[in-house]
PDB file of N, CA and C in Angstrom:
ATOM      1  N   UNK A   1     -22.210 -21.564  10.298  1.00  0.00           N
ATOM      2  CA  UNK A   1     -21.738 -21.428  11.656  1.00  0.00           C
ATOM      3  C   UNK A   1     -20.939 -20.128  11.771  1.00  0.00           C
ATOM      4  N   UNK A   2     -21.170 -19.322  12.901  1.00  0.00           N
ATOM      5  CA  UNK A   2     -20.771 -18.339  13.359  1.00  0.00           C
ATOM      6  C   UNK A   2     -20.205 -18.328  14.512  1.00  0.00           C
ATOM      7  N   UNK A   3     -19.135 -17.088  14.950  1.00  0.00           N
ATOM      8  CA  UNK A   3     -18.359 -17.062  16.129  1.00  0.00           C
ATOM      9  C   UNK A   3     -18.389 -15.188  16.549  1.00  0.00           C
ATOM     10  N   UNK A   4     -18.418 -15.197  17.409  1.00  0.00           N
ATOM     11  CA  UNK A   4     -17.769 -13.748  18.191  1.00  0.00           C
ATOM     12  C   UNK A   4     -16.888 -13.848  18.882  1.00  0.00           C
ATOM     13  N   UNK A   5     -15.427 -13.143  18.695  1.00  0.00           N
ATOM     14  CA  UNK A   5     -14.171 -13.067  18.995  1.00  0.00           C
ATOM     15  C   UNK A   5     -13.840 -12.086  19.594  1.00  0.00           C
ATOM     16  N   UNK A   6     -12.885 -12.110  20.427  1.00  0.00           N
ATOM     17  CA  UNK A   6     -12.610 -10.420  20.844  1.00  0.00           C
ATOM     18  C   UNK A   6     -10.810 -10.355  20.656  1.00  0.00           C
ATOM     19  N   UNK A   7     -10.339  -9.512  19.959  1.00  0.00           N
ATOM     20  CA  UNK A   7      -8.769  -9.428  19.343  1.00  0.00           C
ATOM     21  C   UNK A   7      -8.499  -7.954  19.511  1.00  0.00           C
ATOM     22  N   UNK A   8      -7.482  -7.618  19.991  1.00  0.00           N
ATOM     23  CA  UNK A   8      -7.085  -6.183  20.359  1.00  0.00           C
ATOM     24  C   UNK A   8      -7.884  -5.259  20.857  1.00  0.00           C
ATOM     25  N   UNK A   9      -8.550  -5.662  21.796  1.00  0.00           N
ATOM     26  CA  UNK A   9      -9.654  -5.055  22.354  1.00  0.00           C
ATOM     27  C   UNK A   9     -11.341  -4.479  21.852  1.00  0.00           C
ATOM     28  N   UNK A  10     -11.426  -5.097  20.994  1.00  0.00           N
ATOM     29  CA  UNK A  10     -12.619  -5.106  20.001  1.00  0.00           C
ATOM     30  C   UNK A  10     -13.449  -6.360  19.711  1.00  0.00           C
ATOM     31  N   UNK A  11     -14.241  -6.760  19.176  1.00  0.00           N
ATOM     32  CA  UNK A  11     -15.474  -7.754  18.794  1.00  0.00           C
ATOM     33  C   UNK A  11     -15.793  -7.952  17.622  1.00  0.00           C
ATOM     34  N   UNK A  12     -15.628  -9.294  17.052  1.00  0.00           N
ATOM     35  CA  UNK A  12     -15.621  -8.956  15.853  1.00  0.00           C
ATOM     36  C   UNK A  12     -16.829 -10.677  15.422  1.00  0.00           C
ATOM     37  N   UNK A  13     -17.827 -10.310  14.609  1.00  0.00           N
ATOM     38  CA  UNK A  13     -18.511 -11.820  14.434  1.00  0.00           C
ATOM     39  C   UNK A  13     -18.411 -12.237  12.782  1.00  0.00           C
ATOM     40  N   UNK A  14     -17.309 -13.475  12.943  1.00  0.00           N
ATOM     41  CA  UNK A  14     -16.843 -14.112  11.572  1.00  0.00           C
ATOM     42  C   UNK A  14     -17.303 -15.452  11.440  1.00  0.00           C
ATOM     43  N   UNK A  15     -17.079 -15.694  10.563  1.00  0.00           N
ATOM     44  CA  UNK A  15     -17.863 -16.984   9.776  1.00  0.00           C
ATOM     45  C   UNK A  15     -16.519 -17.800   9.136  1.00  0.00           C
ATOM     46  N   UNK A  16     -16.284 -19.013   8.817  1.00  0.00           N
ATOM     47  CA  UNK A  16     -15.231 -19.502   7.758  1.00  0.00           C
ATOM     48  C   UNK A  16     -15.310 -18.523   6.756  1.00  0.00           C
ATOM     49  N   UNK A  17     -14.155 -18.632   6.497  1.00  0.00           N
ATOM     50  CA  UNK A  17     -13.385 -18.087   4.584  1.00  0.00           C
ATOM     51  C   UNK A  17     -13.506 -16.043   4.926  1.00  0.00           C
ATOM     52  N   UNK A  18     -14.132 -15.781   5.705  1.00  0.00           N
ATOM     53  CA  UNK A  18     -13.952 -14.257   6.203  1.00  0.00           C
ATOM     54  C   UNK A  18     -12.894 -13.566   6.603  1.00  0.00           C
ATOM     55  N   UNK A  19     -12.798 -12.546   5.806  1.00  0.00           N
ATOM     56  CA  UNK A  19     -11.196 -12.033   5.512  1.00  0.00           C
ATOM     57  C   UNK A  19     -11.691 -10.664   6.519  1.00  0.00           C
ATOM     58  N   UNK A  20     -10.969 -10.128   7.778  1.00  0.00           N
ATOM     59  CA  UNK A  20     -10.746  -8.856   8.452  1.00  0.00           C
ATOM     60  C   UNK A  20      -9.238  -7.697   8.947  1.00  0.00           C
ATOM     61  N   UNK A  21      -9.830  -6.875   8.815  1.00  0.00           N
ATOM     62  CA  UNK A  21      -8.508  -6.274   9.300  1.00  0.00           C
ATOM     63  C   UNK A  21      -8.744  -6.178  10.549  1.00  0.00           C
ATOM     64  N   UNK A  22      -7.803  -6.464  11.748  1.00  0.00           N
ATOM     65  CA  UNK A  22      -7.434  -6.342  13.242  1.00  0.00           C
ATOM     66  C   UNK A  22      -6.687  -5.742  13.632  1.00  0.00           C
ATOM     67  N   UNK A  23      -6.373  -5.639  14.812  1.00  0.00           N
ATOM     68  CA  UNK A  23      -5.300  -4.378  15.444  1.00  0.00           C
ATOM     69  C   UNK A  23      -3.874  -5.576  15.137  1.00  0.00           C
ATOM     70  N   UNK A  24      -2.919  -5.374  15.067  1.00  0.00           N
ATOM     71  CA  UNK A  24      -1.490  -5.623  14.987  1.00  0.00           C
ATOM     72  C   UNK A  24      -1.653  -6.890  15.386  1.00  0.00           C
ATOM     73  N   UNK A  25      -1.075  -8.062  15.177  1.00  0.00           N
ATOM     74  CA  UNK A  25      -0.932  -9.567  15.567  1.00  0.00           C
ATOM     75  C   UNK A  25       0.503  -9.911  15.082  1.00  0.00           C
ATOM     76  N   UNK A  26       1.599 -10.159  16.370  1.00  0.00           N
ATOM     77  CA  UNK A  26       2.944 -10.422  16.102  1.00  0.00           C
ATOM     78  C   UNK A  26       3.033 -11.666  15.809  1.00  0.00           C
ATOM     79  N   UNK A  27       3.028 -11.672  14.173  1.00  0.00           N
ATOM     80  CA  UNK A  27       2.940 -13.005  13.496  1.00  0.00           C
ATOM     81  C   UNK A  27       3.623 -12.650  12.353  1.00  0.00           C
ATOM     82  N   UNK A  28       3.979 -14.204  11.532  1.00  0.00           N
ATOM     83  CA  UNK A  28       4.575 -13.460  10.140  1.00  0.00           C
ATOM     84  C   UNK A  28       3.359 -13.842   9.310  1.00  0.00           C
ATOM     85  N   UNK A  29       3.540 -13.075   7.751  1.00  0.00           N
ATOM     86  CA  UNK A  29       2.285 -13.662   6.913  1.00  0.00           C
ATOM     87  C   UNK A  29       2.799 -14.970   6.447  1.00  0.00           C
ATOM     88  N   UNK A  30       1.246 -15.652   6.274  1.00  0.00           N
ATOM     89  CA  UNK A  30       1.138 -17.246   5.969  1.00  0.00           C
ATOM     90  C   UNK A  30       0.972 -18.121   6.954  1.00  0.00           C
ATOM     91  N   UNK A  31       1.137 -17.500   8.438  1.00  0.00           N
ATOM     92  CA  UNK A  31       1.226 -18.210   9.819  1.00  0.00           C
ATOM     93  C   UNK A  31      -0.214 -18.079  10.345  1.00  0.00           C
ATOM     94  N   UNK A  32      -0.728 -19.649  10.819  1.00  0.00           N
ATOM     95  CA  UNK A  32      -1.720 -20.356  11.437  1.00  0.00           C
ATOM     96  C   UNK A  32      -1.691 -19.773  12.851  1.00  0.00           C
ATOM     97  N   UNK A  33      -3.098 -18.900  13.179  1.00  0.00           N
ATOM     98  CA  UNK A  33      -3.174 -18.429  14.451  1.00  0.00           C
ATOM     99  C   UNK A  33      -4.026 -19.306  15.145  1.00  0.00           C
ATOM    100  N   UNK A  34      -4.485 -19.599  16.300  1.00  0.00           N
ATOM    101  CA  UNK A  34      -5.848 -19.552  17.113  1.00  0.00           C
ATOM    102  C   UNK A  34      -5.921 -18.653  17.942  1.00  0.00           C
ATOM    103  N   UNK A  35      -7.415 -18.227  18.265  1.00  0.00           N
ATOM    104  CA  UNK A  35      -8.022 -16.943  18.717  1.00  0.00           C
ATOM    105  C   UNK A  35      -8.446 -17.806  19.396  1.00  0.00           C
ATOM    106  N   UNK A  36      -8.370 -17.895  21.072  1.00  0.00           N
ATOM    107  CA  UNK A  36      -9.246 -18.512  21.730  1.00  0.00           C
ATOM    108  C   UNK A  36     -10.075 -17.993  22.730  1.00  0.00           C
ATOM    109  N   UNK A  37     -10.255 -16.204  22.587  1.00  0.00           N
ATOM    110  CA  UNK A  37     -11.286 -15.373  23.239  1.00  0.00           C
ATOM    111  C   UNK A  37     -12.494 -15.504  22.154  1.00  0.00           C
ATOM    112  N   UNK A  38     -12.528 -16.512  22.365  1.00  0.00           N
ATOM    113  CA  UNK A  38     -14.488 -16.907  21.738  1.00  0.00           C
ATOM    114  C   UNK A  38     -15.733 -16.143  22.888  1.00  0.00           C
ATOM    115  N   UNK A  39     -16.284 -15.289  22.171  1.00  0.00           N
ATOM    116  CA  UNK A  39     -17.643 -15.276  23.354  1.00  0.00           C
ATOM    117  C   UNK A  39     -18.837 -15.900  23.149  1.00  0.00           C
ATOM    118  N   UNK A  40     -18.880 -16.378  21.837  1.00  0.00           N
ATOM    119  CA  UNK A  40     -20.223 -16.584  21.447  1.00  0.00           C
ATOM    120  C   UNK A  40     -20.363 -17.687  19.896  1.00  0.00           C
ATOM    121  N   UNK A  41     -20.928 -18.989  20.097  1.00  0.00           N
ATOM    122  CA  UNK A  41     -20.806 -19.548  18.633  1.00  0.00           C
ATOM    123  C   UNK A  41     -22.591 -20.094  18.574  1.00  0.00           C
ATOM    124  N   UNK A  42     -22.674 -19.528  17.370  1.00  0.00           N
ATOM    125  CA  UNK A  42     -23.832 -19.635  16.510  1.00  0.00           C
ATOM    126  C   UNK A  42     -24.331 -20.587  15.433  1.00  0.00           C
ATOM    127  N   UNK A  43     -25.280 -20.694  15.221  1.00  0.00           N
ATOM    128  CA  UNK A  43     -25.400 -21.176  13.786  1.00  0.00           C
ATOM    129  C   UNK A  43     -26.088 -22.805  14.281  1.00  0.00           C
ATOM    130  N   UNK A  44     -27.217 -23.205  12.764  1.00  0.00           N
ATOM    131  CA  UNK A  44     -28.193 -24.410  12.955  1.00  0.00           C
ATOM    132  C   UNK A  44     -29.129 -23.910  13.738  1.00  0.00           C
ATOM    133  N   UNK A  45     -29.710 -22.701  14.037  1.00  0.00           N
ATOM    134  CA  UNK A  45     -30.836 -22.391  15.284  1.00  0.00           C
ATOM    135  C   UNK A  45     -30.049 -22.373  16.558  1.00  0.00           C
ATOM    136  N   UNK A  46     -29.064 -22.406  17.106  1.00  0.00           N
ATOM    137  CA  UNK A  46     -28.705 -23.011  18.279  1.00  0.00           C
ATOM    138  C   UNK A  46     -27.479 -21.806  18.468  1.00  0.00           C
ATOM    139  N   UNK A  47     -27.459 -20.908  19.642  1.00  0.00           N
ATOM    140  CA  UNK A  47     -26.249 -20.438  20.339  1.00  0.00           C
ATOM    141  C   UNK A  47     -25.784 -20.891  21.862  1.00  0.00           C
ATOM    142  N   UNK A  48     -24.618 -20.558  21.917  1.00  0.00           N
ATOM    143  CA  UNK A  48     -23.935 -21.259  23.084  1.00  0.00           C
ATOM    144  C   UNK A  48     -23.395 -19.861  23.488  1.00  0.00           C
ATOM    145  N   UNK A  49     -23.524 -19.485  24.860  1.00  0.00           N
ATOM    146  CA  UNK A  49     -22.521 -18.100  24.974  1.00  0.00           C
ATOM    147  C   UNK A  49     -21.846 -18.610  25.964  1.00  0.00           C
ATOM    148  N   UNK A  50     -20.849 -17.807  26.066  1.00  0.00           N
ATOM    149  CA  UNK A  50     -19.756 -17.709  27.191  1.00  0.00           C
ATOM    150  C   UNK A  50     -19.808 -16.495  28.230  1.00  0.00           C
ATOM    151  N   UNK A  51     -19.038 -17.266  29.759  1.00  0.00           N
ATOM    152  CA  UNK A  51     -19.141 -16.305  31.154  1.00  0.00           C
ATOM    153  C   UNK A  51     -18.149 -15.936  31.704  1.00  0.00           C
ATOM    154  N   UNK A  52     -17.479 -15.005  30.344  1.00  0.00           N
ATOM    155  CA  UNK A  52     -17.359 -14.241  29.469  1.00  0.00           C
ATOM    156  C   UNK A  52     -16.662 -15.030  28.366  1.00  0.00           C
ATOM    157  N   UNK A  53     -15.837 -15.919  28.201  1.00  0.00           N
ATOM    158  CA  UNK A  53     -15.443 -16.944  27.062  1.00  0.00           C
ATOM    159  C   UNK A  53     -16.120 -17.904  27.065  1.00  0.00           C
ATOM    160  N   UNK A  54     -15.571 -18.857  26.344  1.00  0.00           N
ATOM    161  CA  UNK A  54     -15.947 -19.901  25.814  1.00  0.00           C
ATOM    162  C   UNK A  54     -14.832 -21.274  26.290  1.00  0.00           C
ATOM    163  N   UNK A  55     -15.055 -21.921  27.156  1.00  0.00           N
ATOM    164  CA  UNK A  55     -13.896 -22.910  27.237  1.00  0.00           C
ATOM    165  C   UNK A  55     -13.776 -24.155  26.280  1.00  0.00           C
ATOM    166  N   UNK A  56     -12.396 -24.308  26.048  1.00  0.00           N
ATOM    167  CA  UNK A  56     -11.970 -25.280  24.954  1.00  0.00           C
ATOM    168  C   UNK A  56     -12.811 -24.901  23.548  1.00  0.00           C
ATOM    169  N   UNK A  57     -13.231 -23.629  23.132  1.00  0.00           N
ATOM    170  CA  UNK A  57     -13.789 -23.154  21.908  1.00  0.00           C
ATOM    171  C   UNK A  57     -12.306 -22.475  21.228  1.00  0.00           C
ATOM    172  N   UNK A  58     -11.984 -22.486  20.123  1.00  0.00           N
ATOM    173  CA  UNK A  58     -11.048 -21.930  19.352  1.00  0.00           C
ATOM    174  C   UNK A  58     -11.567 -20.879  18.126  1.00  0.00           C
ATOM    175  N   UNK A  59     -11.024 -20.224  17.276  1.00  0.00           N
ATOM    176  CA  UNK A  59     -11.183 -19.436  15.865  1.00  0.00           C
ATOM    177  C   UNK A  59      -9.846 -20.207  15.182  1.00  0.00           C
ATOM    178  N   UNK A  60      -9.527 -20.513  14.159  1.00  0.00           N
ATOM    179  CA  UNK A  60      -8.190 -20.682  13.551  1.00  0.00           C
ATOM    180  C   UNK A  60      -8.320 -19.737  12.033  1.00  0.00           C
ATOM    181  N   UNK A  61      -7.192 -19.207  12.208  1.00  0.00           N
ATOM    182  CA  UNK A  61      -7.193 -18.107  11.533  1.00  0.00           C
ATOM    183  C   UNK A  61      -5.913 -18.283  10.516  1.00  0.00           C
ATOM    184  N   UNK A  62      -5.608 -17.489   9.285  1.00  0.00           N
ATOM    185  CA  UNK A  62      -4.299 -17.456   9.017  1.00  0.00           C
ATOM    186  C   UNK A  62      -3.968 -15.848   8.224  1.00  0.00           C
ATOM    187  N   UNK A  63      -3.113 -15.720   8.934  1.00  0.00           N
ATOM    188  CA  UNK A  63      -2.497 -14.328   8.200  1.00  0.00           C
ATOM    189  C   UNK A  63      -2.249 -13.727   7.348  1.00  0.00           C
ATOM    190  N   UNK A  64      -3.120 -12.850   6.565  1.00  0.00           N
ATOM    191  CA  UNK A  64      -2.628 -12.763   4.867  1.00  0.00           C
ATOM    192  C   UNK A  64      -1.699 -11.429   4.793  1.00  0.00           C
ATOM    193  N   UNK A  65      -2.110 -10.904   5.459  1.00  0.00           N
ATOM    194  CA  UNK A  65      -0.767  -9.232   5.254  1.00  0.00           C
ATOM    195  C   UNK A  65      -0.781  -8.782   6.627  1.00  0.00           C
ATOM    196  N   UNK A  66       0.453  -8.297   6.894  1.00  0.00           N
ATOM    197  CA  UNK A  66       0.770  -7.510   7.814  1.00  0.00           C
ATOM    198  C   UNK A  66       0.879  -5.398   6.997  1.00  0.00           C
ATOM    199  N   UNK A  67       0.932  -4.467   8.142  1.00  0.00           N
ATOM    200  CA  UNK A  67       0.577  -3.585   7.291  1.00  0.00           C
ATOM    201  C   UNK A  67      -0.442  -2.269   8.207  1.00  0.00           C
ATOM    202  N   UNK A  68      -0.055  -1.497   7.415  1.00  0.00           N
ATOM    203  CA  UNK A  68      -0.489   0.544   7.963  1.00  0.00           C
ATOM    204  C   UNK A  68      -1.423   0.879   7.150  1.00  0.00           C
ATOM    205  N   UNK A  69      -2.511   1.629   8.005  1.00  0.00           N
ATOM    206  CA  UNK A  69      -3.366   2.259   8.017  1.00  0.00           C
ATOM    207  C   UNK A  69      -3.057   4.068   7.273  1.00  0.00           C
ATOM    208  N   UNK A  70      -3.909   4.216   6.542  1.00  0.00           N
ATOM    209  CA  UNK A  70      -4.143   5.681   5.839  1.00  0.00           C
ATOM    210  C   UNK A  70      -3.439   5.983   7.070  1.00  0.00           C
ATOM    211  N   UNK A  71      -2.871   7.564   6.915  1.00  0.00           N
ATOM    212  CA  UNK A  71      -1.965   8.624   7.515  1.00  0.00           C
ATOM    213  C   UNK A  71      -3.892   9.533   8.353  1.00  0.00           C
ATOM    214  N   UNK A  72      -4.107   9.658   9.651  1.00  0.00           N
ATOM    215  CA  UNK A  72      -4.853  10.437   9.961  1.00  0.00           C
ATOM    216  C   UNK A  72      -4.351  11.613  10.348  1.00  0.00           C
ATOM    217  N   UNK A  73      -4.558  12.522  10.283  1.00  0.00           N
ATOM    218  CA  UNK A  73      -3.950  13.643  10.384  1.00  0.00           C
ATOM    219  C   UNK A  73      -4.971  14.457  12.038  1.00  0.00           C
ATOM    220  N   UNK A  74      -4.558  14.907  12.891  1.00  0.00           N
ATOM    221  CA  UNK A  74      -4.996  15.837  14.170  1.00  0.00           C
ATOM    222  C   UNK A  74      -4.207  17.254  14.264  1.00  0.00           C
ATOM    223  N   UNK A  75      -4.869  18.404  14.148  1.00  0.00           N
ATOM    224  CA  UNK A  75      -4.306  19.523  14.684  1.00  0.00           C
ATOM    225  C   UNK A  75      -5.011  19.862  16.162  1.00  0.00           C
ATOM    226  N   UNK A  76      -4.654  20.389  16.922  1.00  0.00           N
ATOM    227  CA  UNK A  76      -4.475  20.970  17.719  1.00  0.00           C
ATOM    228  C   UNK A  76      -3.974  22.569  17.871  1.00  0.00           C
ATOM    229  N   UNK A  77      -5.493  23.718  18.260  1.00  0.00           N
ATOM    230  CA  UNK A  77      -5.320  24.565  17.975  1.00  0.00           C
ATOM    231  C   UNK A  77      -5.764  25.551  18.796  1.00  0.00           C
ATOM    232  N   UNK A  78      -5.277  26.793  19.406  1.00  0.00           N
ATOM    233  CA  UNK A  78      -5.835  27.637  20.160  1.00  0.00           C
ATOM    234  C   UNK A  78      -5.603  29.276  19.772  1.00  0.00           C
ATOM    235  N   UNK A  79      -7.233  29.101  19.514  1.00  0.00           N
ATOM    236  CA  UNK A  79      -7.321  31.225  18.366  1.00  0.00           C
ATOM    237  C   UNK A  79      -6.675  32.148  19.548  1.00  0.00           C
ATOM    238  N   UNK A  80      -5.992  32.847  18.563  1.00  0.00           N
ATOM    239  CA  UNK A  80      -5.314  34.000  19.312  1.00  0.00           C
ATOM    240  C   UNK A  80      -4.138  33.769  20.095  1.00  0.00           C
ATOM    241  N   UNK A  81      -3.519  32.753  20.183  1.00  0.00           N
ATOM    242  CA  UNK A  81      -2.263  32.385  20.970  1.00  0.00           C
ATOM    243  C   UNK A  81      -1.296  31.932  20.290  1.00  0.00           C
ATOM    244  N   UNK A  82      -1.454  31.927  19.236  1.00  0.00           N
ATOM    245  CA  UNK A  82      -0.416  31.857  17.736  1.00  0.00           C
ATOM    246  C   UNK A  82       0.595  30.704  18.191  1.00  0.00           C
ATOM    247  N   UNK A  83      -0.744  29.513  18.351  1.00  0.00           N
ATOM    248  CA  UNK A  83      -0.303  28.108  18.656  1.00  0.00           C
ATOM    249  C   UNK A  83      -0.633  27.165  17.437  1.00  0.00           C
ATOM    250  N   UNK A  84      -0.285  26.608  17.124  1.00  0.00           N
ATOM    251  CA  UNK A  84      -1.034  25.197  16.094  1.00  0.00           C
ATOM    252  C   UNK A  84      -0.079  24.178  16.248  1.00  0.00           C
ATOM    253  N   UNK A  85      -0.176  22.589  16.465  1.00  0.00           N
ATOM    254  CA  UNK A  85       0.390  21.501  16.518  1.00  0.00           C
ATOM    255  C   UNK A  85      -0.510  20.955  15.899  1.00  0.00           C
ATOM    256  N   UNK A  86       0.374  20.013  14.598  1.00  0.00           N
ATOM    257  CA  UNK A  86      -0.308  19.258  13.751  1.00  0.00           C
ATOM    258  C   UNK A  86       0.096  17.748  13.990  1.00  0.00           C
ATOM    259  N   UNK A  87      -0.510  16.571  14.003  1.00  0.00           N
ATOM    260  CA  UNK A  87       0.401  15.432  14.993  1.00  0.00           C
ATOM    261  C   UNK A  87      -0.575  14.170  13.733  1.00  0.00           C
ATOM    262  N   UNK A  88       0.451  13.301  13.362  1.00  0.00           N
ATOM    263  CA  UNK A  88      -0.017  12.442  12.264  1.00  0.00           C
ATOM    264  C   UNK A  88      -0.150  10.931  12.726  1.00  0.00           C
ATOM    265  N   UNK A  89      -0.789   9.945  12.424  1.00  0.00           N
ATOM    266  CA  UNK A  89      -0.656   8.676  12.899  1.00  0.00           C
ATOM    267  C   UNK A  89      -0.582   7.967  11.589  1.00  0.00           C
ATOM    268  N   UNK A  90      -0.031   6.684  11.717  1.00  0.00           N
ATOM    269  CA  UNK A  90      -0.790   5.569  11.266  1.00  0.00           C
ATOM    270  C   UNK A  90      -0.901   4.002  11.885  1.00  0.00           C
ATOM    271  N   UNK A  91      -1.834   3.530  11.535  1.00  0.00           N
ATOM    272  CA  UNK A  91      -2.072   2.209  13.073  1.00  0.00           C
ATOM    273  C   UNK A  91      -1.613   0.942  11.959  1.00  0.00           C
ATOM    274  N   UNK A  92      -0.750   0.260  12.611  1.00  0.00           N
ATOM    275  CA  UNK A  92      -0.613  -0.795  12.183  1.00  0.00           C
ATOM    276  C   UNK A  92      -1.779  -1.928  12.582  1.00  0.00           C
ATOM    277  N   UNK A  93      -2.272  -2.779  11.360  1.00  0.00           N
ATOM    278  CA  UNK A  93      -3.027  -3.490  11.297  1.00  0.00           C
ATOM    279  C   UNK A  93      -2.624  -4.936  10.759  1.00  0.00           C
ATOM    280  N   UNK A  94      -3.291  -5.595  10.834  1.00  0.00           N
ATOM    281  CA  UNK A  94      -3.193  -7.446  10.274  1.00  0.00           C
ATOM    282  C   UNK A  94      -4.477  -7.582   9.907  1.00  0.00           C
ATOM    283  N   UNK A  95      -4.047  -8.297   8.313  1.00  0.00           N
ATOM    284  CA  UNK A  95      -5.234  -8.773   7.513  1.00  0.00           C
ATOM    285  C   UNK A  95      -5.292 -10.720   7.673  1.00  0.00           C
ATOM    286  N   UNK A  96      -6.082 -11.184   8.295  1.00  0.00           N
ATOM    287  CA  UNK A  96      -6.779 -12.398   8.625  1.00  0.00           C
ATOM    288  C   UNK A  96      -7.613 -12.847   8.098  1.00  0.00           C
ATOM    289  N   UNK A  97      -7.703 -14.216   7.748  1.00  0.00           N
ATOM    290  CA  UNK A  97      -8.429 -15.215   7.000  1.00  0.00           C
ATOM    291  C   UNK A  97      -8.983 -15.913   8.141  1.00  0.00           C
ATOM    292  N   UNK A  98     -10.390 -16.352   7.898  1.00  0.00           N
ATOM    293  CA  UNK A  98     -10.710 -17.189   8.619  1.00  0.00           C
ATOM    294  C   UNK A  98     -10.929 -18.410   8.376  1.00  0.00           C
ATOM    295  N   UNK A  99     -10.170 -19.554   9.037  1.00  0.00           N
ATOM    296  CA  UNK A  99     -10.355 -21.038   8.545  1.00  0.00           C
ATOM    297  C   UNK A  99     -10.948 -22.020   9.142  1.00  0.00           C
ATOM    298  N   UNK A 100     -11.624 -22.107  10.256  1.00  0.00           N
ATOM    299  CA  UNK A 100     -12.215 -23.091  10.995  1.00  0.00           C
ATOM    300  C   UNK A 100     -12.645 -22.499  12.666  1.00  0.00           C
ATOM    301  N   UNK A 101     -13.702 -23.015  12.780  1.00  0.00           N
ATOM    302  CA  UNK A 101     -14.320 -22.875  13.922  1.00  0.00           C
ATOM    303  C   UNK A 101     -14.440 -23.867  14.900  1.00  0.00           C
ATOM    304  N   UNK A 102     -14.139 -23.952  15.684  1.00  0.00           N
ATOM    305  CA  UNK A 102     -13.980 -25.100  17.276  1.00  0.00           C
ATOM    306  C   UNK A 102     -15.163 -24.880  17.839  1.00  0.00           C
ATOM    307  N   UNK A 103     -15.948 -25.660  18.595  1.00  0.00           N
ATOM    308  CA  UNK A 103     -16.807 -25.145  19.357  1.00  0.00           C
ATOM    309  C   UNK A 103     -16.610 -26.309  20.881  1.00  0.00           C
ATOM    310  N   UNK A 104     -17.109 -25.635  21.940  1.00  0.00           N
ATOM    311  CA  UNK A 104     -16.606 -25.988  22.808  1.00  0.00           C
ATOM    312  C   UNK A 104     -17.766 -27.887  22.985  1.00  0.00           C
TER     313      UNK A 104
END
């Protein structure tokens, strides 16, 4: 059985015991989430979609690390104007377990 989720503005299709990284989730680690932007659950031959969710469908999830992304680095540059801005990020992310699937 399969699910499609949507979490920090993205789509993501997980299965039980599937470990992902996501955009930031204000949680602590070890803490039991539900995701209940389900769009889509799969699996046995048979899908069910949602218009645009899924009602009374869940994801239950649990949190294994909180945590930053590699340093990306952007310059910003214009020849001959003896300009350069160099500007650094890093995105905080959450690492998630997946533990059970609801279906509506």
């Amino acid at each position: 059985m399969y699910a499609v989720i949507e979490t920090g503005g993205k789509q993501y299709r997980v299965a039980q015991g599937d470990k992902l990284s996501v955009e930031k989730i204000e949680a602590a680690e070890g803490a039991e989430i539900s995701l209940d932007k389900v769009l889509m659950i799969g699996g046995d031959g048979k899908v069910v979609l949602g218009k645009p969710f899924l009602a009374g469908a869940k994801v239950g999830a649990k949190i294994v690390e909180q945590g930053r992304d590699r340093k990306v680095t952007t310059i910003k540059f214009r020849r001959r104007k003896h300009h350069m801005k160099k500007i650094g990020h890093r995105q905080h992310y959450t690492t998630i377990e997946i533990t059970s699937i609801v279906g509506a």
